[in-house]
C-alpha atoms as a PDB file:
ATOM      1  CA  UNK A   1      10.037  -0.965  -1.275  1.00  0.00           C
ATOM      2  CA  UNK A   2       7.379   1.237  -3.125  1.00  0.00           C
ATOM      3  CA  UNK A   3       6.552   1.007  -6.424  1.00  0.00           C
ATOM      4  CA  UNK A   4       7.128   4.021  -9.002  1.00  0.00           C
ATOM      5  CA  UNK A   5       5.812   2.701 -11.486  1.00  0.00           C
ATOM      6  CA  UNK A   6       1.256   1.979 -11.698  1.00  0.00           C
ATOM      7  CA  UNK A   7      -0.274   0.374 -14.772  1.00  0.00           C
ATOM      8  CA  UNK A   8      -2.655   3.268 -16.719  1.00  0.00           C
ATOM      9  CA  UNK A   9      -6.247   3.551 -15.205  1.00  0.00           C
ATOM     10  CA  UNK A  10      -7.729   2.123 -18.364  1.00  0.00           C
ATOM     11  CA  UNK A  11      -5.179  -1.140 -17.759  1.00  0.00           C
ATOM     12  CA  UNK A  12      -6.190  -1.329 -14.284  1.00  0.00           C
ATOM     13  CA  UNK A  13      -9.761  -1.177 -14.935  1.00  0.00           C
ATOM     14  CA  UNK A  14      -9.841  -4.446 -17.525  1.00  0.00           C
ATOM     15  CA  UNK A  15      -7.555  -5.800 -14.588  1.00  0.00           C
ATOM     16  CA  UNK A  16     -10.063  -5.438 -12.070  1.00  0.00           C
ATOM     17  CA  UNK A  17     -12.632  -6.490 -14.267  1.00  0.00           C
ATOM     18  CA  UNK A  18     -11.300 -10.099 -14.460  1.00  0.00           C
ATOM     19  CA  UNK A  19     -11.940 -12.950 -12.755  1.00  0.00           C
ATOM     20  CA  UNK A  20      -8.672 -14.821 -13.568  1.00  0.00           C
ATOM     21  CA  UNK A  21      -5.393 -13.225 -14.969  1.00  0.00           C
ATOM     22  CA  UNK A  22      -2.788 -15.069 -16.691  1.00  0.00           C
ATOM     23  CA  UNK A  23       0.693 -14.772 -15.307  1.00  0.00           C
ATOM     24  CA  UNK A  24       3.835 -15.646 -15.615  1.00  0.00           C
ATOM     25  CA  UNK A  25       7.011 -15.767 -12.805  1.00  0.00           C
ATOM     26  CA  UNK A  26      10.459 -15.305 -13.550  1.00  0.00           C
ATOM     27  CA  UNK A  27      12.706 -14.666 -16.466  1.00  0.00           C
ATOM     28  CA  UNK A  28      12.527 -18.368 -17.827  1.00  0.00           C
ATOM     29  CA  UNK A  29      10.099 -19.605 -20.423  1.00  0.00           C
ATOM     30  CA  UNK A  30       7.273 -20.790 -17.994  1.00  0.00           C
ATOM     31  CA  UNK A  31       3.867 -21.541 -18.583  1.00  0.00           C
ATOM     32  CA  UNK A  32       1.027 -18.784 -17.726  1.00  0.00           C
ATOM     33  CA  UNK A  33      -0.866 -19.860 -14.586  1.00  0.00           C
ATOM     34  CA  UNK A  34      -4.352 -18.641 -14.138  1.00  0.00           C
ATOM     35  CA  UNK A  35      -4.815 -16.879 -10.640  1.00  0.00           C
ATOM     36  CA  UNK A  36      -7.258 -14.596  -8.868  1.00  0.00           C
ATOM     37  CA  UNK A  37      -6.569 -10.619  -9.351  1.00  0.00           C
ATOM     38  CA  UNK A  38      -7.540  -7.576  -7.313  1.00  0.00           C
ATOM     39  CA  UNK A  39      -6.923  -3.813  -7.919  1.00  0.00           C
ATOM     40  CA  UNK A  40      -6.806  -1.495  -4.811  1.00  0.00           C
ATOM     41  CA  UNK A  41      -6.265   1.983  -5.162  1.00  0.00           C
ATOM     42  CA  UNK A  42      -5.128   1.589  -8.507  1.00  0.00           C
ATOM     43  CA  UNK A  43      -2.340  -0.979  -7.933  1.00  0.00           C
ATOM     44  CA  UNK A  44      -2.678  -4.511  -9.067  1.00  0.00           C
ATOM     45  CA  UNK A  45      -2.293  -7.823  -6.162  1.00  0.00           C
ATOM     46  CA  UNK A  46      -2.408 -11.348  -6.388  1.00  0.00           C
ATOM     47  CA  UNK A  47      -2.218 -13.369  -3.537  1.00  0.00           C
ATOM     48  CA  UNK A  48      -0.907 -17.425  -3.636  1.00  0.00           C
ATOM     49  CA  UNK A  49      -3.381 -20.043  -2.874  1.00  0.00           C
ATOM     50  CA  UNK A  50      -0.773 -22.825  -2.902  1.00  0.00           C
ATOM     51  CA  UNK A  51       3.005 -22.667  -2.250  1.00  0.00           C
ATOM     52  CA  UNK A  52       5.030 -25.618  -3.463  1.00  0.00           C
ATOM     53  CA  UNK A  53       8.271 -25.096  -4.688  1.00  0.00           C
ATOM     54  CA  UNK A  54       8.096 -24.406  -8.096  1.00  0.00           C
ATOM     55  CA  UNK A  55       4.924 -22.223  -7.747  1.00  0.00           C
ATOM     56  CA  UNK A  56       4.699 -18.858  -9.316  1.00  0.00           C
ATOM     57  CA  UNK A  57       4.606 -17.322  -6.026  1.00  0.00           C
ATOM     58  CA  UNK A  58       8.413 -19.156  -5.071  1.00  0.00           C
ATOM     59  CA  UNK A  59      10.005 -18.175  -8.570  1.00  0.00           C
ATOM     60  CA  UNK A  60       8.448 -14.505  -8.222  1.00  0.00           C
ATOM     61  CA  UNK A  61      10.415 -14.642  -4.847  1.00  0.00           C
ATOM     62  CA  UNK A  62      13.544 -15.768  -6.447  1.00  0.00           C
ATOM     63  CA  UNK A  63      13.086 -13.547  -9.528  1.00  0.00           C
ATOM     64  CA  UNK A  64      10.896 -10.911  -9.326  1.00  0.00           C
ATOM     65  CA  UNK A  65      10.656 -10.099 -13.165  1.00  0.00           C
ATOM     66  CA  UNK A  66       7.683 -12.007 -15.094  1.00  0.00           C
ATOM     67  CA  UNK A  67       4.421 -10.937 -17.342  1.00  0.00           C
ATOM     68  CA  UNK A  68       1.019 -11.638 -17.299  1.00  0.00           C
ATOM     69  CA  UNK A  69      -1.614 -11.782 -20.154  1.00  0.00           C
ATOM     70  CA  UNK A  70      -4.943 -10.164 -20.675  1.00  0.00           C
ATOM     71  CA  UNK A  71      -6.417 -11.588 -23.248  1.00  0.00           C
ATOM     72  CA  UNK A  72      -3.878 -11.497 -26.371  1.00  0.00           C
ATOM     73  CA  UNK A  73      -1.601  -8.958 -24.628  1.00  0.00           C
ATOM     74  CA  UNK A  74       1.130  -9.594 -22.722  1.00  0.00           C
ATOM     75  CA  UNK A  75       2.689  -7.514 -20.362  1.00  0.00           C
ATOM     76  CA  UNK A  76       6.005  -7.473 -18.239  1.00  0.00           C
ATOM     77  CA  UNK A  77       6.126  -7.259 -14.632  1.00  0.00           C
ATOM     78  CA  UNK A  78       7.811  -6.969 -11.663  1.00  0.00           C
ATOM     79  CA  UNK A  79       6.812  -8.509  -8.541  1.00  0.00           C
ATOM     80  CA  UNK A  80       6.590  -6.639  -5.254  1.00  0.00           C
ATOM     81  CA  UNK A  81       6.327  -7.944  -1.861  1.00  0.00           C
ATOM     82  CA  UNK A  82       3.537  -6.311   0.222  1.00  0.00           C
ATOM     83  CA  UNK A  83       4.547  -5.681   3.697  1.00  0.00           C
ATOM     84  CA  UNK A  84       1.811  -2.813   4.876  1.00  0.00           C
ATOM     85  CA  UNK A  85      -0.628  -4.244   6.737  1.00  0.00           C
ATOM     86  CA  UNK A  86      -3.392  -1.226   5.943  1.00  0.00           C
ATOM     87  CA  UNK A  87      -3.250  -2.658   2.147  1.00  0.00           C
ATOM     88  CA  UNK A  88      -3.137  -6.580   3.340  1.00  0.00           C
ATOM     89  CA  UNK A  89      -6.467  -5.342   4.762  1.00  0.00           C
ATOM     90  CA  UNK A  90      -7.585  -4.279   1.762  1.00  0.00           C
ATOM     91  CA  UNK A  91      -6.576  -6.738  -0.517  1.00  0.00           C
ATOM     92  CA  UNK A  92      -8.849  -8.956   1.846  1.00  0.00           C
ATOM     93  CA  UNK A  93     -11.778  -6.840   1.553  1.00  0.00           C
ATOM     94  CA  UNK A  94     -11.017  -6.540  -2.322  1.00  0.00           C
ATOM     95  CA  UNK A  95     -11.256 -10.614  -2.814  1.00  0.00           C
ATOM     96  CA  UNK A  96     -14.403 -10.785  -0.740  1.00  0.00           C
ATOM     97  CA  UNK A  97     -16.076  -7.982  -2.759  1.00  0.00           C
ATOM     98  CA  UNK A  98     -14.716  -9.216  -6.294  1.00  0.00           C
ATOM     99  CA  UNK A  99     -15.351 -13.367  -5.568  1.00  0.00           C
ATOM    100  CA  UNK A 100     -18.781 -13.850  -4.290  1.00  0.00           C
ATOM    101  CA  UNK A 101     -20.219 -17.040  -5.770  1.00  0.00           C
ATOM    102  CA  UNK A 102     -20.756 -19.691  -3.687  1.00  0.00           C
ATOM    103  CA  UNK A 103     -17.909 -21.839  -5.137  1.00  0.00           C
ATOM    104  CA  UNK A 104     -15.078 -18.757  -4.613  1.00  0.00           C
ATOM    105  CA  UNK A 105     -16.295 -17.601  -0.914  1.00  0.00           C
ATOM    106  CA  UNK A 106     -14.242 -20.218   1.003  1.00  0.00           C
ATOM    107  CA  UNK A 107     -11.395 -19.087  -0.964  1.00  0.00           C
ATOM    108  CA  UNK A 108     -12.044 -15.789  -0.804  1.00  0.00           C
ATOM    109  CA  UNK A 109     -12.782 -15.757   3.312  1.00  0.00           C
ATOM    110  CA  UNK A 110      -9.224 -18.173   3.429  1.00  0.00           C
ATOM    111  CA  UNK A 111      -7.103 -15.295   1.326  1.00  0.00           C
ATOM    112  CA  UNK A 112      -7.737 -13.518   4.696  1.00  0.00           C
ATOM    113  CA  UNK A 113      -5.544 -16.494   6.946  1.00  0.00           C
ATOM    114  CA  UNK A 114      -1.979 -15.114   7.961  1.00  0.00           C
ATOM    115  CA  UNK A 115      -0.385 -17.759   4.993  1.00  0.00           C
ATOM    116  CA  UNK A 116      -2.024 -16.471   2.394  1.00  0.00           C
ATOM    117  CA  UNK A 117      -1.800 -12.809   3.527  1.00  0.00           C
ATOM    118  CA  UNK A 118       2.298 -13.019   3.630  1.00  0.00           C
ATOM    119  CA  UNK A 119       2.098 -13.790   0.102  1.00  0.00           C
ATOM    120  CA  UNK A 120       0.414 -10.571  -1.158  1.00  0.00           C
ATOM    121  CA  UNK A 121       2.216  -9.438  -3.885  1.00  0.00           C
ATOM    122  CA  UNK A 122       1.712  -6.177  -5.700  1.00  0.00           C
ATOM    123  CA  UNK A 123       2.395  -6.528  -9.826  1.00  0.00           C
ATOM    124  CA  UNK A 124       4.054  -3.579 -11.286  1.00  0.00           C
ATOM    125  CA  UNK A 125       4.499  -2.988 -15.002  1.00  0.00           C
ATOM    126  CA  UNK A 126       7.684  -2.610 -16.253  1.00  0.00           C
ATOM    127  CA  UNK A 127       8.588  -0.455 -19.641  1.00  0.00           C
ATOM    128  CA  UNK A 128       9.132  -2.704 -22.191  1.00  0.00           C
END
């Protein structure tokens, strides 16, 4: 499914410009979960680093409405499997570029594993 709908240039730009975005899965009252960010081609993915059950990954996957914060804004969401494997490569490229201390590369370098590439997941904003 393709998304219609792309956050403003400006938006994706302060997006990009994190290191850690604040988001929130599903339609319940969950916490915000700080997780890595990339922008590619103007559209906004997270991958999942872990996978339990009650991860924000799962509940997007059950509900794919949600929100995320940047700094004191919030914004709602809708969570979009990635299944083109031109932008999984790019995502990967993306978290190399974007991560690069010493601390972040073996995360970065393991985003690129076959688990944690099924779970990239392109955020969408949604009108409010």
């Amino acid at each position: 499914m393709a998304s219609t709908r792309r956050f403003t240039a400006k938006l994706a730009d302060a997006l990009d410009q994190t290191k850690y975005l604040g988001v929130r899965a599903g339609s319940g009252d969950h916490r915000f979960t700080a997780i890595w960010v990339v922008v590619v081609e103007g559209r906004v993915f997270v991958r999942s680093w872990y996978e339990k059950p009650r991860s924000w990954y799962r509940t997007f996957l059950e509900d794919s409405g949600g929100a995320i914060k940047l700094g004191d804004e919030l914004i709602p969401v809708r969570a979009v499997r990635v299944r083109s494997e031109r932008l999984k490569d790019a995502v990967d490229r993306a978290y190399l570029a974007k991560y690069t201390t010493k601390a972040n590369l073996k995360y970065a370098r393991g985003f690129a594993s076959a688990r944690h590439r099924a779970t990239t997941t392109e955020l969408v904003p949604v009108p409010h």
